[in-house]
PDB file of N, CA and C in Angstrom:
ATOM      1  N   UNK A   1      58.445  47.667 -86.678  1.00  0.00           N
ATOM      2  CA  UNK A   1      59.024  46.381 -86.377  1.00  0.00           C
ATOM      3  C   UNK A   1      60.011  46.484 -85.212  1.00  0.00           C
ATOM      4  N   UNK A   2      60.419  47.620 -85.458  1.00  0.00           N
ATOM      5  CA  UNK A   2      61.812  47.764 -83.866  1.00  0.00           C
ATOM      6  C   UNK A   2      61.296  48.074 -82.495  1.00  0.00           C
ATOM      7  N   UNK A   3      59.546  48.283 -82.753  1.00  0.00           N
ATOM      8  CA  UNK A   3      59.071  48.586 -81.159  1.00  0.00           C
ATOM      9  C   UNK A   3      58.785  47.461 -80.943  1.00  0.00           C
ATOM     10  N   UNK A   4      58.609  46.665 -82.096  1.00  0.00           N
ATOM     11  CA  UNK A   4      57.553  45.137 -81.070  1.00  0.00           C
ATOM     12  C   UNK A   4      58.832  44.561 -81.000  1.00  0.00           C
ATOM     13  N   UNK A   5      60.399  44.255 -81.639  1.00  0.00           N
ATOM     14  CA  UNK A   5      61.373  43.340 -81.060  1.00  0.00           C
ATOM     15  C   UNK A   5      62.024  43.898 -79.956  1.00  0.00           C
ATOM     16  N   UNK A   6      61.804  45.930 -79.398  1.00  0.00           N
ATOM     17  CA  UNK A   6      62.094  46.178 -78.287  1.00  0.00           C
ATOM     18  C   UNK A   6      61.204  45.655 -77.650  1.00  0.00           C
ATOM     19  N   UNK A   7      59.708  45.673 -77.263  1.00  0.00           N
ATOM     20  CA  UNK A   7      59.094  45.161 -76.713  1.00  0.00           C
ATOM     21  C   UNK A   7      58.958  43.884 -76.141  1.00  0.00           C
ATOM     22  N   UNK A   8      59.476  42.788 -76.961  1.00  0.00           N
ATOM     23  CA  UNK A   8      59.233  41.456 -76.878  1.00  0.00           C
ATOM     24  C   UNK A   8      60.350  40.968 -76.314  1.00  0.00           C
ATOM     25  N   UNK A   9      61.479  42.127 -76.317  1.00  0.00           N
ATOM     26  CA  UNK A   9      62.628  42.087 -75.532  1.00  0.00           C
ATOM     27  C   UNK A   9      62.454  42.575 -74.013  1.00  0.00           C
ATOM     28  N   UNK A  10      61.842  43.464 -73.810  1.00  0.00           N
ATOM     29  CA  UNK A  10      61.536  43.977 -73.005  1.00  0.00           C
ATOM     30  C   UNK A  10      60.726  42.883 -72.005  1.00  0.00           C
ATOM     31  N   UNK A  11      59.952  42.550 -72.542  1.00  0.00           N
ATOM     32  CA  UNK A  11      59.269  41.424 -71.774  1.00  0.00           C
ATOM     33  C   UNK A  11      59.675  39.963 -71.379  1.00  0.00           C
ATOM     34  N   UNK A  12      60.581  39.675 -72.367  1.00  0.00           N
ATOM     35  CA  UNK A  12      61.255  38.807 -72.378  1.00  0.00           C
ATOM     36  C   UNK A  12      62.469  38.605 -70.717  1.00  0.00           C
ATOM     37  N   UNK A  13      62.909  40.105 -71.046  1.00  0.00           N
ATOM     38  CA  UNK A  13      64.148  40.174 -69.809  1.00  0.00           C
ATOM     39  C   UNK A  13      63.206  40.329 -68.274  1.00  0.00           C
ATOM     40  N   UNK A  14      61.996  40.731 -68.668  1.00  0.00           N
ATOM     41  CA  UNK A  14      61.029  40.536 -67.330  1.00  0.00           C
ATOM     42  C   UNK A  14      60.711  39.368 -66.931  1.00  0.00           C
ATOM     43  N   UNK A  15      60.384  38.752 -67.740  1.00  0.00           N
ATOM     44  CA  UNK A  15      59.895  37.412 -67.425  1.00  0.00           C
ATOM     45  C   UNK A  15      60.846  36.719 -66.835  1.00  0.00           C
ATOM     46  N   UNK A  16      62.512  36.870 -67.479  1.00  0.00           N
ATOM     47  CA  UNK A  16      63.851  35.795 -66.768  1.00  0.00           C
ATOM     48  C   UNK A  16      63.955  36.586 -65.425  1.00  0.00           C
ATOM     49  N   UNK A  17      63.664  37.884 -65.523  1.00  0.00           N
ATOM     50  CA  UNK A  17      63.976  38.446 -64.149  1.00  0.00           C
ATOM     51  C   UNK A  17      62.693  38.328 -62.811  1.00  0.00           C
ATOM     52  N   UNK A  18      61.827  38.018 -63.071  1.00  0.00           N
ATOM     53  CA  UNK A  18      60.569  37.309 -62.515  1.00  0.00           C
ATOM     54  C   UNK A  18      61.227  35.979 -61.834  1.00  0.00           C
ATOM     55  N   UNK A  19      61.230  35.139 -63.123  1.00  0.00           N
ATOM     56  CA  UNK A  19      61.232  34.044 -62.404  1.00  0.00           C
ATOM     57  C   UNK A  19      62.197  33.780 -61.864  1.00  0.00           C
ATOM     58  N   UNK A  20      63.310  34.284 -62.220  1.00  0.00           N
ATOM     59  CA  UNK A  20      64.755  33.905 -61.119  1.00  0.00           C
ATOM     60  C   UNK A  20      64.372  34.349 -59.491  1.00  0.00           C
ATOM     61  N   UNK A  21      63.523  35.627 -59.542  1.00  0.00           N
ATOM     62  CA  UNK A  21      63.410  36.171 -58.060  1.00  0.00           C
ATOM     63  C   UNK A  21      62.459  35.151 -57.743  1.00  0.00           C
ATOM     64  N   UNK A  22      61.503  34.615 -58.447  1.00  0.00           N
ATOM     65  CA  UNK A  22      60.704  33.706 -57.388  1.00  0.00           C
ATOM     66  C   UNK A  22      61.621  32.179 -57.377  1.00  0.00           C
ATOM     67  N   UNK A  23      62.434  31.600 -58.164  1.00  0.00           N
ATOM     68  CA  UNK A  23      62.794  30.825 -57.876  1.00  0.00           C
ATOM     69  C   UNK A  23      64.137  31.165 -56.438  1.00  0.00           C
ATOM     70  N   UNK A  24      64.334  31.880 -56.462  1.00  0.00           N
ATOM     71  CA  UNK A  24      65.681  32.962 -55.374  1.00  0.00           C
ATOM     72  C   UNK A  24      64.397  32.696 -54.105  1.00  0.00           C
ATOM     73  N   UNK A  25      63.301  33.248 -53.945  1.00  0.00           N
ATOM     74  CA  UNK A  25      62.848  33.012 -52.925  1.00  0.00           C
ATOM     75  C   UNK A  25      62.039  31.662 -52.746  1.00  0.00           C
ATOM     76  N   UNK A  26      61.319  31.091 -53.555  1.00  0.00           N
ATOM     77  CA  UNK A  26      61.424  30.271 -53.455  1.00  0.00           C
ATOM     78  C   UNK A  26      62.887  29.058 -52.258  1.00  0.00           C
ATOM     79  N   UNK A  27      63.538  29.233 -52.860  1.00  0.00           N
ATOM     80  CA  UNK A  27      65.129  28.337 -52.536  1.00  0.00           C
ATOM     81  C   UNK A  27      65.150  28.829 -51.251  1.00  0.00           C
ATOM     82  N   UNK A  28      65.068  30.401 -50.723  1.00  0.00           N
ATOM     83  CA  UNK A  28      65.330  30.712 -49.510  1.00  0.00           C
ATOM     84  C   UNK A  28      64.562  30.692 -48.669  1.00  0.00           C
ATOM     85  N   UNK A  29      62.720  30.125 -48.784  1.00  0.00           N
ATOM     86  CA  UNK A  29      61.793  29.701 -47.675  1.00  0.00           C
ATOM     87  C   UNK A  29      61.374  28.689 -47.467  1.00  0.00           C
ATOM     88  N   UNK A  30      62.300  27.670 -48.381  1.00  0.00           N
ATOM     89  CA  UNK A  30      61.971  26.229 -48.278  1.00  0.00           C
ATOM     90  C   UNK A  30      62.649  25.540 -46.953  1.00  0.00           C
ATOM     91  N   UNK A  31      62.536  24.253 -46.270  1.00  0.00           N
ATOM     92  CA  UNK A  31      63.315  23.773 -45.600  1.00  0.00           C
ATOM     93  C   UNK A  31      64.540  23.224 -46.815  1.00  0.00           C
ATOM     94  N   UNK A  32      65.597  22.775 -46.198  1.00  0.00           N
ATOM     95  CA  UNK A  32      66.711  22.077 -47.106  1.00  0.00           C
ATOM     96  C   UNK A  32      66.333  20.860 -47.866  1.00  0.00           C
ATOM     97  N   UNK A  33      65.355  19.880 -46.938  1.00  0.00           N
ATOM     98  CA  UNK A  33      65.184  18.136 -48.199  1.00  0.00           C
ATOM     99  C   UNK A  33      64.087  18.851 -48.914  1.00  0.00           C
ATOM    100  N   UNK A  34      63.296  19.618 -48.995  1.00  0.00           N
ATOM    101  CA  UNK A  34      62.470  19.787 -49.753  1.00  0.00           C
ATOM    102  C   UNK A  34      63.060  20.688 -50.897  1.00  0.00           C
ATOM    103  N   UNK A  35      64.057  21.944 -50.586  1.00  0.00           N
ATOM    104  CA  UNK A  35      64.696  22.468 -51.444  1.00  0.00           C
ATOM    105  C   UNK A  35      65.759  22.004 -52.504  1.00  0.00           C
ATOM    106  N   UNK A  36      66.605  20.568 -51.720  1.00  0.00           N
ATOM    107  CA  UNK A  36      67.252  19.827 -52.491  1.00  0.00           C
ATOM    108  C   UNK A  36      66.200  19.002 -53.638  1.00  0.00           C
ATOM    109  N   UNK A  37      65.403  18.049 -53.241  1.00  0.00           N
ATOM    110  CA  UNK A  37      64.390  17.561 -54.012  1.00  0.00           C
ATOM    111  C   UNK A  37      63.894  18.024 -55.365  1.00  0.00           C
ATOM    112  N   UNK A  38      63.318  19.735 -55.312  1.00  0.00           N
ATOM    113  CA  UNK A  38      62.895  19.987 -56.274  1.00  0.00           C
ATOM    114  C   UNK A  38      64.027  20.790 -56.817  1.00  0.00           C
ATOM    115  N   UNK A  39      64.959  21.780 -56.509  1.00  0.00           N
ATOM    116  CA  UNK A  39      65.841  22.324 -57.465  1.00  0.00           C
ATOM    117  C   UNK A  39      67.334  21.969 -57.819  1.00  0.00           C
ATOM    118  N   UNK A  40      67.343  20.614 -56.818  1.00  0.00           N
ATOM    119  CA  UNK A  40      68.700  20.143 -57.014  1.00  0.00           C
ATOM    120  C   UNK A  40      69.550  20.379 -56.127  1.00  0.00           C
ATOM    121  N   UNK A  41      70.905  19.939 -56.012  1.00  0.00           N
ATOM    122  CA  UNK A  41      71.614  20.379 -54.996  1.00  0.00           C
ATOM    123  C   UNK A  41      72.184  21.851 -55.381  1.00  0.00           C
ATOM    124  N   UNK A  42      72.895  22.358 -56.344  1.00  0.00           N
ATOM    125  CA  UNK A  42      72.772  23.377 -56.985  1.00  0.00           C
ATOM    126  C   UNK A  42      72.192  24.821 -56.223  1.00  0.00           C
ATOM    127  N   UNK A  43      72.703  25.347 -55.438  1.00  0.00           N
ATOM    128  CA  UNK A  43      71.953  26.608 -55.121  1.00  0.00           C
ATOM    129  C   UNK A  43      72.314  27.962 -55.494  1.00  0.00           C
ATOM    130  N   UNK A  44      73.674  27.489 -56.038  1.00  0.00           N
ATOM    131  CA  UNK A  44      74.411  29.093 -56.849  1.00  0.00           C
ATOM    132  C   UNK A  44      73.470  29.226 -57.938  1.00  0.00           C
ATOM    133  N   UNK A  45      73.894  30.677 -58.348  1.00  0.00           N
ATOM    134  CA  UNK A  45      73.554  30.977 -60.088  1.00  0.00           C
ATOM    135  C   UNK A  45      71.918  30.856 -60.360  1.00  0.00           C
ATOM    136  N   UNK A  46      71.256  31.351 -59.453  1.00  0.00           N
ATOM    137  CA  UNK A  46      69.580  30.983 -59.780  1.00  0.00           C
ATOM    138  C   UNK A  46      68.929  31.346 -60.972  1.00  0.00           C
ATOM    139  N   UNK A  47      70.012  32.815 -60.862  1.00  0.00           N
ATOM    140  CA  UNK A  47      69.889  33.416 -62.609  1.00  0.00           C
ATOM    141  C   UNK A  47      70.202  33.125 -63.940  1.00  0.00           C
ATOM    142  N   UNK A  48      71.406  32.058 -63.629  1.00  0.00           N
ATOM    143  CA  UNK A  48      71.688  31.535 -65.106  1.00  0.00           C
ATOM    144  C   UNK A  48      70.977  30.326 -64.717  1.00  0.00           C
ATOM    145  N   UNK A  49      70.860  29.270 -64.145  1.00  0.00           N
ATOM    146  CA  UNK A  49      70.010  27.937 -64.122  1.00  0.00           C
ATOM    147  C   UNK A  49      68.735  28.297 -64.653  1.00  0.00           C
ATOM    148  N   UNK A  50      67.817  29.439 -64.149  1.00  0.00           N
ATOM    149  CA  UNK A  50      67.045  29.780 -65.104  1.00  0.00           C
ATOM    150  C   UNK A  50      66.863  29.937 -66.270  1.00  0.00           C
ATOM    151  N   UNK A  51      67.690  30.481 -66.717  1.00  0.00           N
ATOM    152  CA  UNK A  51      67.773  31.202 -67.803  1.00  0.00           C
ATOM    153  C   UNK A  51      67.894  29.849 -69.116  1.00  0.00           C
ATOM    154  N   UNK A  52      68.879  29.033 -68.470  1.00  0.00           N
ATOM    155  CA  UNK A  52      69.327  27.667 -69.215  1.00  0.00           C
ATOM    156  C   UNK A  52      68.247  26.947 -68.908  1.00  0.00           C
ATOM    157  N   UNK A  53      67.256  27.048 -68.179  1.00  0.00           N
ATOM    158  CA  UNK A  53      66.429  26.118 -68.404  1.00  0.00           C
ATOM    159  C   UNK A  53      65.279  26.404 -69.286  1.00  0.00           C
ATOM    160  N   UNK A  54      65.277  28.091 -69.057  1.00  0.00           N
ATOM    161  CA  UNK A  54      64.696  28.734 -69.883  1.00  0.00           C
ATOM    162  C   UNK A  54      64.528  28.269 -71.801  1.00  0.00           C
ATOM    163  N   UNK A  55      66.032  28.390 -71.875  1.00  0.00           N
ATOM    164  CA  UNK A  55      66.467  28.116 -73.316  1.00  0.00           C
ATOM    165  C   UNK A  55      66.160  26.774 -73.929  1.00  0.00           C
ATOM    166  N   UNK A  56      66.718  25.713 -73.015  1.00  0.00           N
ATOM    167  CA  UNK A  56      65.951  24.166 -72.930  1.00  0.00           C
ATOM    168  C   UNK A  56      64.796  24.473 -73.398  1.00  0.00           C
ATOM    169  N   UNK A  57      64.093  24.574 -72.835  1.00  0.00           N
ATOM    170  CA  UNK A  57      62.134  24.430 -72.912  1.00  0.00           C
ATOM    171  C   UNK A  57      62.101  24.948 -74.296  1.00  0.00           C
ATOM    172  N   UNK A  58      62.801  26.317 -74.517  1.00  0.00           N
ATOM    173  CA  UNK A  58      62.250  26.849 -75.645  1.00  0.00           C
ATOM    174  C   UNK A  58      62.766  26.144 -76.885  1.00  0.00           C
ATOM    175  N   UNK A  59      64.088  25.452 -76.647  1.00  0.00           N
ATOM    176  CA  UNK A  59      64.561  24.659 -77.712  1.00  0.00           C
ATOM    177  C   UNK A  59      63.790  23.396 -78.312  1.00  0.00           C
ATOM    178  N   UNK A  60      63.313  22.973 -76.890  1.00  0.00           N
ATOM    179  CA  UNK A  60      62.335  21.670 -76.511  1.00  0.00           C
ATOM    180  C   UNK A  60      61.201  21.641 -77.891  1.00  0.00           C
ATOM    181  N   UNK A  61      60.243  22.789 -77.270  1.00  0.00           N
ATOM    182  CA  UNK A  61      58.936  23.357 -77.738  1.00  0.00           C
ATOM    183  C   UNK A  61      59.369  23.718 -79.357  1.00  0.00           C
ATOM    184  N   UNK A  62      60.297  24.716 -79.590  1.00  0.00           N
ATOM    185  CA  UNK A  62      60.459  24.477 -81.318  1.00  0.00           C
ATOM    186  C   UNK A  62      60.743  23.617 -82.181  1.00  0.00           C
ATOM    187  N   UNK A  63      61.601  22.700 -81.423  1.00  0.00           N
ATOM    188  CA  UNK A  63      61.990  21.661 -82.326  1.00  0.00           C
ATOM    189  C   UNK A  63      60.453  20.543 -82.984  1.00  0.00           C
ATOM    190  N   UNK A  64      59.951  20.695 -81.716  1.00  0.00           N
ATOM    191  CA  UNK A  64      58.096  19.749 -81.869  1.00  0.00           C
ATOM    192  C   UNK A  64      57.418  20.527 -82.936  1.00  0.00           C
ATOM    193  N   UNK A  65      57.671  21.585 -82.701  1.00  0.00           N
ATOM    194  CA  UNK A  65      56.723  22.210 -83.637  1.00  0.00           C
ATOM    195  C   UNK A  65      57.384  22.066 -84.831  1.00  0.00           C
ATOM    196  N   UNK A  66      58.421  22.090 -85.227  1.00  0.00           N
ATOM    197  CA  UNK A  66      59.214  22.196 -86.453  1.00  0.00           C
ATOM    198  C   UNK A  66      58.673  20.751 -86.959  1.00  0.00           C
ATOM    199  N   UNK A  67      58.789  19.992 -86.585  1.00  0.00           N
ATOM    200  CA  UNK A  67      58.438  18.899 -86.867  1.00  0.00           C
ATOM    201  C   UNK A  67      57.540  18.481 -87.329  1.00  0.00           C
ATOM    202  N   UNK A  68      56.283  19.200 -86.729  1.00  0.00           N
ATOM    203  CA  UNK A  68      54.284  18.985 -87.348  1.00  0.00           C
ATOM    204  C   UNK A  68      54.652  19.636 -87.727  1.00  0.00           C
ATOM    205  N   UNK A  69      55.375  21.234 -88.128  1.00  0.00           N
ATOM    206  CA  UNK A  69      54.535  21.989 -89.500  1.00  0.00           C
ATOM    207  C   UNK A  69      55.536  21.142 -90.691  1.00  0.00           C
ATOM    208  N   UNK A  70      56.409  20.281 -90.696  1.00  0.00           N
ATOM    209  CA  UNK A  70      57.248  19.572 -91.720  1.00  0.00           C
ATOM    210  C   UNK A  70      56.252  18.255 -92.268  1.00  0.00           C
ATOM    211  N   UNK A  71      55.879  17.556 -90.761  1.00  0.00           N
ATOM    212  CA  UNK A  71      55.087  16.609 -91.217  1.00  0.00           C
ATOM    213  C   UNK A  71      53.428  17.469 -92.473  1.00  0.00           C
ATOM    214  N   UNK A  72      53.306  18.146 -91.867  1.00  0.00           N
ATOM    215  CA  UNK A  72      52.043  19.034 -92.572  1.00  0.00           C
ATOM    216  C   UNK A  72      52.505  19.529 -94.141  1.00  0.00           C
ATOM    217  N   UNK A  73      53.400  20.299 -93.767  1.00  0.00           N
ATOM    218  CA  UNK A  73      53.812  20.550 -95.272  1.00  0.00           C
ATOM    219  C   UNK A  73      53.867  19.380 -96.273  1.00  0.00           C
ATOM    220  N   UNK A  74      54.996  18.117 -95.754  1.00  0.00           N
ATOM    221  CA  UNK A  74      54.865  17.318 -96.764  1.00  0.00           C
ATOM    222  C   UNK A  74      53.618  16.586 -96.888  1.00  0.00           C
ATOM    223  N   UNK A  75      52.677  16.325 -95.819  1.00  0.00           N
ATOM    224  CA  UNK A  75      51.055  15.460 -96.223  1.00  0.00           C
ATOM    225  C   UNK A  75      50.763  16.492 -97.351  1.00  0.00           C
ATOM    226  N   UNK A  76      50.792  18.147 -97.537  1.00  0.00           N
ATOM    227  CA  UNK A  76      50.183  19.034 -98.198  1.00  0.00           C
ATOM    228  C   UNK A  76      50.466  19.044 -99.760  1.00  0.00           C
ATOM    229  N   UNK A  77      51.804  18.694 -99.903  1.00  0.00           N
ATOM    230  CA  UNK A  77      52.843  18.648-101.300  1.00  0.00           C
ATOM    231  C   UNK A  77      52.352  17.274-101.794  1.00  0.00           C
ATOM    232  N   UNK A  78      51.669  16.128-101.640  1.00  0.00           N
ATOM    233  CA  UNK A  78      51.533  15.411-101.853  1.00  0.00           C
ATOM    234  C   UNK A  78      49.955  15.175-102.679  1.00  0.00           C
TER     235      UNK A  78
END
């Protein structure tokens, strides 16, 4: 069990560290109205804006799901 939560950690810190560098370059080969447009005015911190947006989504996505397997359970108890 402690290799797959190193693992899933492991991959996990790849993935935030992925996408911050492409959003980092991203930001730095864009012109400016097109770079403002899609990431905001915001150009500090690419690594934590990620990361927080990261957490968003994932908060997003569980809460939905929490929800159908609740709706499911109770159609099931019934």
């Amino acid at each position: 069990m402690f290799k797959r939560l190193f693992w899933v950690g492991v991959g996990f810190s790849i993935g935030v560290v992925a996408a911050s560098k492409a959003r980092s370059y991203a930001k730095a080969h864009t012109p400016a109205g097109a770079r403002e447009f899609v990431f905001g005015r915001e150009t500090n911190n690419v690594a934590v804006s990620t990361v927080l947006g990261l957490y968003d989504e994932f908060q997003t996505t569980r809460k939905a799901r929490e929800a159908e397997l609740n709706q499911q359970y109770v159609a099931a108890s019934r």
